[in-house]
C-alpha atoms as a PDB file:
ATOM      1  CA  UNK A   1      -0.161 290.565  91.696  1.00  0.00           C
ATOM      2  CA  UNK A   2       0.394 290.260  95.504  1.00  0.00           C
ATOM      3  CA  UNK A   3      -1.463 287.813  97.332  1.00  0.00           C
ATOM      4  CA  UNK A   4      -4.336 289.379  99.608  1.00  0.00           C
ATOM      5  CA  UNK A   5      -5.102 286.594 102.145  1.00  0.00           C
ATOM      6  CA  UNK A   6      -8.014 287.049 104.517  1.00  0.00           C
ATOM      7  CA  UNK A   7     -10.687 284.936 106.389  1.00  0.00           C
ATOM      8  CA  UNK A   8     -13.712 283.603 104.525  1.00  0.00           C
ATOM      9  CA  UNK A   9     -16.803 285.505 105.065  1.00  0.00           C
ATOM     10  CA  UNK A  10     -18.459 283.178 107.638  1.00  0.00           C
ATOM     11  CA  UNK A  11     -21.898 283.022 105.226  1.00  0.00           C
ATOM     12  CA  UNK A  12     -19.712 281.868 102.546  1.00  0.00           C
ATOM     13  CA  UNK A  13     -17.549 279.485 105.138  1.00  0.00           C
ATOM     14  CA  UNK A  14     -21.122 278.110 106.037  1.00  0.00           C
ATOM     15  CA  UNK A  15     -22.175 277.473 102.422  1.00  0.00           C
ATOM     16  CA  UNK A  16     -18.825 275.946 101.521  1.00  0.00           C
ATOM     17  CA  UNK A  17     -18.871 273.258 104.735  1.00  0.00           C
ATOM     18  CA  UNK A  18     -22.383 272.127 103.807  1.00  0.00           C
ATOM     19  CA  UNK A  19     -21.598 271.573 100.442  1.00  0.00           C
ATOM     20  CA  UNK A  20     -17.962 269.308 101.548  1.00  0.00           C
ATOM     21  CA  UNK A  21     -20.491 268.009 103.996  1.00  0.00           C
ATOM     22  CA  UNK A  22     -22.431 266.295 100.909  1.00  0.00           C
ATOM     23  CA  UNK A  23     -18.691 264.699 100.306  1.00  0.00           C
ATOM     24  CA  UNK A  24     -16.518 261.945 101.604  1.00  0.00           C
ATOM     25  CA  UNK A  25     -13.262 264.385 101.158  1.00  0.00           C
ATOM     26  CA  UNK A  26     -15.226 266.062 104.382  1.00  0.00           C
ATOM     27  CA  UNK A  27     -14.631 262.729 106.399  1.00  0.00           C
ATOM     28  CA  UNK A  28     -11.055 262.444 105.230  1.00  0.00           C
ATOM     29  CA  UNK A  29      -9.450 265.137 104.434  1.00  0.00           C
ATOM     30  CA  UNK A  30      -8.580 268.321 106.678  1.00  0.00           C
ATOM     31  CA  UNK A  31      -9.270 271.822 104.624  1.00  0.00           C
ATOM     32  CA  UNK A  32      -8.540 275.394 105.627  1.00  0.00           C
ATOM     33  CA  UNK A  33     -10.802 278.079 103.980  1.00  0.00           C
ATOM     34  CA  UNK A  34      -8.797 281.101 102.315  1.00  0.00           C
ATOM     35  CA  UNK A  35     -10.315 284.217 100.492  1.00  0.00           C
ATOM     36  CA  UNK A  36      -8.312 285.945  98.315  1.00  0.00           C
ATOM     37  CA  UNK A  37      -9.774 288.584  96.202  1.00  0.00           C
ATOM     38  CA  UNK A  38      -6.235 288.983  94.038  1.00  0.00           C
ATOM     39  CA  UNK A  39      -6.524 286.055  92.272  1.00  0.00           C
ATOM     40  CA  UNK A  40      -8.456 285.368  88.699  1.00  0.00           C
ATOM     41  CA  UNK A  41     -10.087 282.348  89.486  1.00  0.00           C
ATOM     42  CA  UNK A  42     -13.409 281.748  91.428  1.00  0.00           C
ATOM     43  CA  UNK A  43     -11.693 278.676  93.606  1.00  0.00           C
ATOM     44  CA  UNK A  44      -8.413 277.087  93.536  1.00  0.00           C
ATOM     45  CA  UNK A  45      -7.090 274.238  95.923  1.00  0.00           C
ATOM     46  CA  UNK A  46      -3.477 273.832  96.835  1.00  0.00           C
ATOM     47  CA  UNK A  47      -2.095 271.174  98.419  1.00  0.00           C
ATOM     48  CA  UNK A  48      -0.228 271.962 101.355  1.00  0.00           C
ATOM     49  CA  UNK A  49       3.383 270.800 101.784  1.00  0.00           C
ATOM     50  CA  UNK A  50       5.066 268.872 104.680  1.00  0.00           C
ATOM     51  CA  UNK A  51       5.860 271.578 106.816  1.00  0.00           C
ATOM     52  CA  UNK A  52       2.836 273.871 106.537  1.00  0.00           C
ATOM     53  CA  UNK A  53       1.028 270.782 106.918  1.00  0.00           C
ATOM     54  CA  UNK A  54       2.957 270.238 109.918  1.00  0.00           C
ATOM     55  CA  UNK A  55       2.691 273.943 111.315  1.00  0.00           C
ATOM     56  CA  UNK A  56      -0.717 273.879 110.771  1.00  0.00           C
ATOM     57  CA  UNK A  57      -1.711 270.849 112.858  1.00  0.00           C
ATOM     58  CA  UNK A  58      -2.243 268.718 109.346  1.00  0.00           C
ATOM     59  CA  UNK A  59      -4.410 270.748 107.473  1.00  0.00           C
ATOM     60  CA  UNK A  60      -4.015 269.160 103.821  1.00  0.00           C
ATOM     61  CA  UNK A  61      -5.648 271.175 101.652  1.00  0.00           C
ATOM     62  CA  UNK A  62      -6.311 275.108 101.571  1.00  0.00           C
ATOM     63  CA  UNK A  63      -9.367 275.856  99.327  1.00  0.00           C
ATOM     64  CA  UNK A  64      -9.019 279.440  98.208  1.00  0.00           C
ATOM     65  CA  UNK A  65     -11.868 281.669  96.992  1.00  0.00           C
ATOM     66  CA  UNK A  66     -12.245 285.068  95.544  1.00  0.00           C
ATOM     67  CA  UNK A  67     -15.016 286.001  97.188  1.00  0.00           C
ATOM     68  CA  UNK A  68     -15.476 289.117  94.676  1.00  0.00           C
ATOM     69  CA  UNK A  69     -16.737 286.233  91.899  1.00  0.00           C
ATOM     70  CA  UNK A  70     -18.125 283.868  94.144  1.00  0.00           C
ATOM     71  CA  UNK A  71     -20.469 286.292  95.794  1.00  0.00           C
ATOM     72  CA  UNK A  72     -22.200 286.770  92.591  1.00  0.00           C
ATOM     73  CA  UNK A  73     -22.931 283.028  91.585  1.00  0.00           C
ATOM     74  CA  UNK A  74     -26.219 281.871  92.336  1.00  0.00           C
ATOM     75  CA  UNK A  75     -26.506 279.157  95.250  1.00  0.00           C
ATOM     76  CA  UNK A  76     -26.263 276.292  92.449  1.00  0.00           C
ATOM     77  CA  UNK A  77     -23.014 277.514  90.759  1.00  0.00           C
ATOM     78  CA  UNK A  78     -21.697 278.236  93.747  1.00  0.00           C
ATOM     79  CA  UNK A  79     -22.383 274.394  94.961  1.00  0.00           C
ATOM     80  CA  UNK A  80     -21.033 273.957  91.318  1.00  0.00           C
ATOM     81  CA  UNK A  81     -17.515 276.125  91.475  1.00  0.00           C
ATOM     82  CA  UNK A  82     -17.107 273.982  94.391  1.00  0.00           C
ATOM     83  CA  UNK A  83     -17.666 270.842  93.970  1.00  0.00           C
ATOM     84  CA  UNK A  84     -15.293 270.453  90.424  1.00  0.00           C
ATOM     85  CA  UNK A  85     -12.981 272.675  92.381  1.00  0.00           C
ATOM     86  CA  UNK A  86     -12.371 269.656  94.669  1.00  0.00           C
ATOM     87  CA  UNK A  87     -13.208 266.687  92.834  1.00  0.00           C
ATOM     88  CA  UNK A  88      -9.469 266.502  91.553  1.00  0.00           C
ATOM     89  CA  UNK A  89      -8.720 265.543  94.922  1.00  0.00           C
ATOM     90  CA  UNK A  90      -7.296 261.640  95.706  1.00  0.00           C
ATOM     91  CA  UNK A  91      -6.362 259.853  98.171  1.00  0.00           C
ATOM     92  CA  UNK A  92      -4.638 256.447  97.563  1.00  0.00           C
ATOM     93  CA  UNK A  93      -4.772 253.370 100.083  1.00  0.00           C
ATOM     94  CA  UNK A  94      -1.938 254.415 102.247  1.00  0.00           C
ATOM     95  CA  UNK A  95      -3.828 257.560 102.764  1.00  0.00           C
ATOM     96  CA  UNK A  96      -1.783 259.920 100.685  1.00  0.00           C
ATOM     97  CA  UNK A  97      -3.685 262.826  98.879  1.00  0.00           C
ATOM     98  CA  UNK A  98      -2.431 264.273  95.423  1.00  0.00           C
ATOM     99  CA  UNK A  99      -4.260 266.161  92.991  1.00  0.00           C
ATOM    100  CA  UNK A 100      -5.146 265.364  89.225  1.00  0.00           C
ATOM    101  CA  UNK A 101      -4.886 267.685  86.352  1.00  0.00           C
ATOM    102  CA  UNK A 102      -8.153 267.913  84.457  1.00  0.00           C
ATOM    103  CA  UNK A 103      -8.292 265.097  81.486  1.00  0.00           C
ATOM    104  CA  UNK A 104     -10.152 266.934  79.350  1.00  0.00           C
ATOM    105  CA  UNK A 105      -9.032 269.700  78.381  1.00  0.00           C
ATOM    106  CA  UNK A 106     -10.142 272.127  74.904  1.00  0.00           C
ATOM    107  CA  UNK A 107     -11.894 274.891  73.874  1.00  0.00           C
ATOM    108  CA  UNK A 108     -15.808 275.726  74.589  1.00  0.00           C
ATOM    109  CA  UNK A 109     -16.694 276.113  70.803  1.00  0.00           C
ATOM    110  CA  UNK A 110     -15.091 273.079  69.762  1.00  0.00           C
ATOM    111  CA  UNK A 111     -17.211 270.888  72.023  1.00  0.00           C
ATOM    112  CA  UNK A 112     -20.100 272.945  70.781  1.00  0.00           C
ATOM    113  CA  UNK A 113     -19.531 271.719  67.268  1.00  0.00           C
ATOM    114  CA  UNK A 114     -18.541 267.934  67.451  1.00  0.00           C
ATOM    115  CA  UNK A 115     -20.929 267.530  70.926  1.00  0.00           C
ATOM    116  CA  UNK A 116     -19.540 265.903  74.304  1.00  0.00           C
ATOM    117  CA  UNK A 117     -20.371 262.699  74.013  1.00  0.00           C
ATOM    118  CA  UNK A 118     -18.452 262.257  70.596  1.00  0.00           C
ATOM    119  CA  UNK A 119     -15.383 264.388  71.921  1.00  0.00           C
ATOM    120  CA  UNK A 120     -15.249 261.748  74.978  1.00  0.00           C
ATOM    121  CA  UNK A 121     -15.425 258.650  72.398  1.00  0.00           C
ATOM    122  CA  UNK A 122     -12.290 260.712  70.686  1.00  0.00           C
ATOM    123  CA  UNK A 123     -10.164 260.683  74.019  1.00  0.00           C
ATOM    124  CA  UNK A 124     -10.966 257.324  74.850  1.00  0.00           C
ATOM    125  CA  UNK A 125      -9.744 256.481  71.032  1.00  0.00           C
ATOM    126  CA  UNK A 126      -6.731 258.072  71.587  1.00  0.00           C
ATOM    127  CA  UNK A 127      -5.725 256.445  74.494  1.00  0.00           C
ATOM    128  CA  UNK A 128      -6.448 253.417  73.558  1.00  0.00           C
ATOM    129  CA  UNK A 129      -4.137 253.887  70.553  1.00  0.00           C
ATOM    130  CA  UNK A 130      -1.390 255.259  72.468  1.00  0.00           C
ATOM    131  CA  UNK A 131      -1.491 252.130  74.862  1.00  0.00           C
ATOM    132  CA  UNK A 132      -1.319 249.662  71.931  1.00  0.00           C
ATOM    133  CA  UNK A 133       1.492 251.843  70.929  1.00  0.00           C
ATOM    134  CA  UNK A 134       3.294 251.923  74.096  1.00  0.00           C
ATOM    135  CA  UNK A 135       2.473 247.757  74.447  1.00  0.00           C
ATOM    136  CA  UNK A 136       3.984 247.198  71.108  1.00  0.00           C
ATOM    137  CA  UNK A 137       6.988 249.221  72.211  1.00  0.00           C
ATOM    138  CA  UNK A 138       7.872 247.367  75.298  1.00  0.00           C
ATOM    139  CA  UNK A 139       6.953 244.097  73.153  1.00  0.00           C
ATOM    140  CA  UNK A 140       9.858 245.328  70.647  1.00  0.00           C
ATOM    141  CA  UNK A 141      12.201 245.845  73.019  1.00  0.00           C
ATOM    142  CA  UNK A 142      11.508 242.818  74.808  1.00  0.00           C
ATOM    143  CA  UNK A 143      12.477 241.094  71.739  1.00  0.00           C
ATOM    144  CA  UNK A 144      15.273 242.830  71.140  1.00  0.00           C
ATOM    145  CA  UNK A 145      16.629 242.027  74.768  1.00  0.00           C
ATOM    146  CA  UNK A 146      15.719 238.818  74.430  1.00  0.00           C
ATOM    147  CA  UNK A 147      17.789 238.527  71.040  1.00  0.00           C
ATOM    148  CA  UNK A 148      21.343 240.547  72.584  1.00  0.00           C
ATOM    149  CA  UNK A 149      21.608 238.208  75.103  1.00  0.00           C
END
């Protein structure tokens, strides 16, 4: 579907800066506000690459909403739709930004049946076997290294 870019409503441009306000991306990080009523999400962020960045006098990150959706949400899921929207955002010590994919990632009913907490515990069990794993791996092949030569 073709992309149908347009200014954010300025009530919703209001709402969205007051919420980043309650952030320290606000402080840090340069955003552009994009509504696009095409797309099937209520907010997306992209991160802008060096040239737009450039053209754009180093805006980093455009936050897109479809303003169809969002317009509906009460105040608090709007806040809400927001605020995990961006929280994938990083910036490292140098001052670099990237975005992180989501870590958890399943399906609603399956959480409903073994509970949150416990499906957390399973994650953390999981990568705590795959680092053993991986530890014993580079251990191995230390040792065989060590052993050709």
């Amino acid at each position: 579907m073709a992309k149908n870019f347009k200014k954010l409503d300025e009530t919703n441009l209001e709402f969205v800066l007051q919420t980043l306000s309650e952030t320290t991306l606000s402080h840090v990080v340069k955003f552009t506000f994009i509504s696009d009523d095409t797309m099937n999400d209520v907010i997306n962020i992209n991160k802008l690459s060096p040239i737009p960045k450039y053209i754009s006098n180093g805006i980093e990150i455009a936050l897109i909403i479809n303003e169809n959706y969002f317009d509906l949400l009460p105040d608090e899921y709007k806040k809400i739709a927001i605020l995990e929207a961006v929280h994938p955002i990083r910036i490292n010590e140098v001052g670099n930004i990237s975005i992180l994919q989501p870590d958890v990632v399943t399906f609603s009913d399956f959480i409903e049946k073994t509970t949150f907490p416990e499906y957390l515990k399973f994650i953390e069990s999981v990568k705590s076997v795959k680092d053993v794993t991986k530890e014993n791996v580079e251990k191995t092949n230390v040792e065989i290294q060590t052993k050709l030569f």
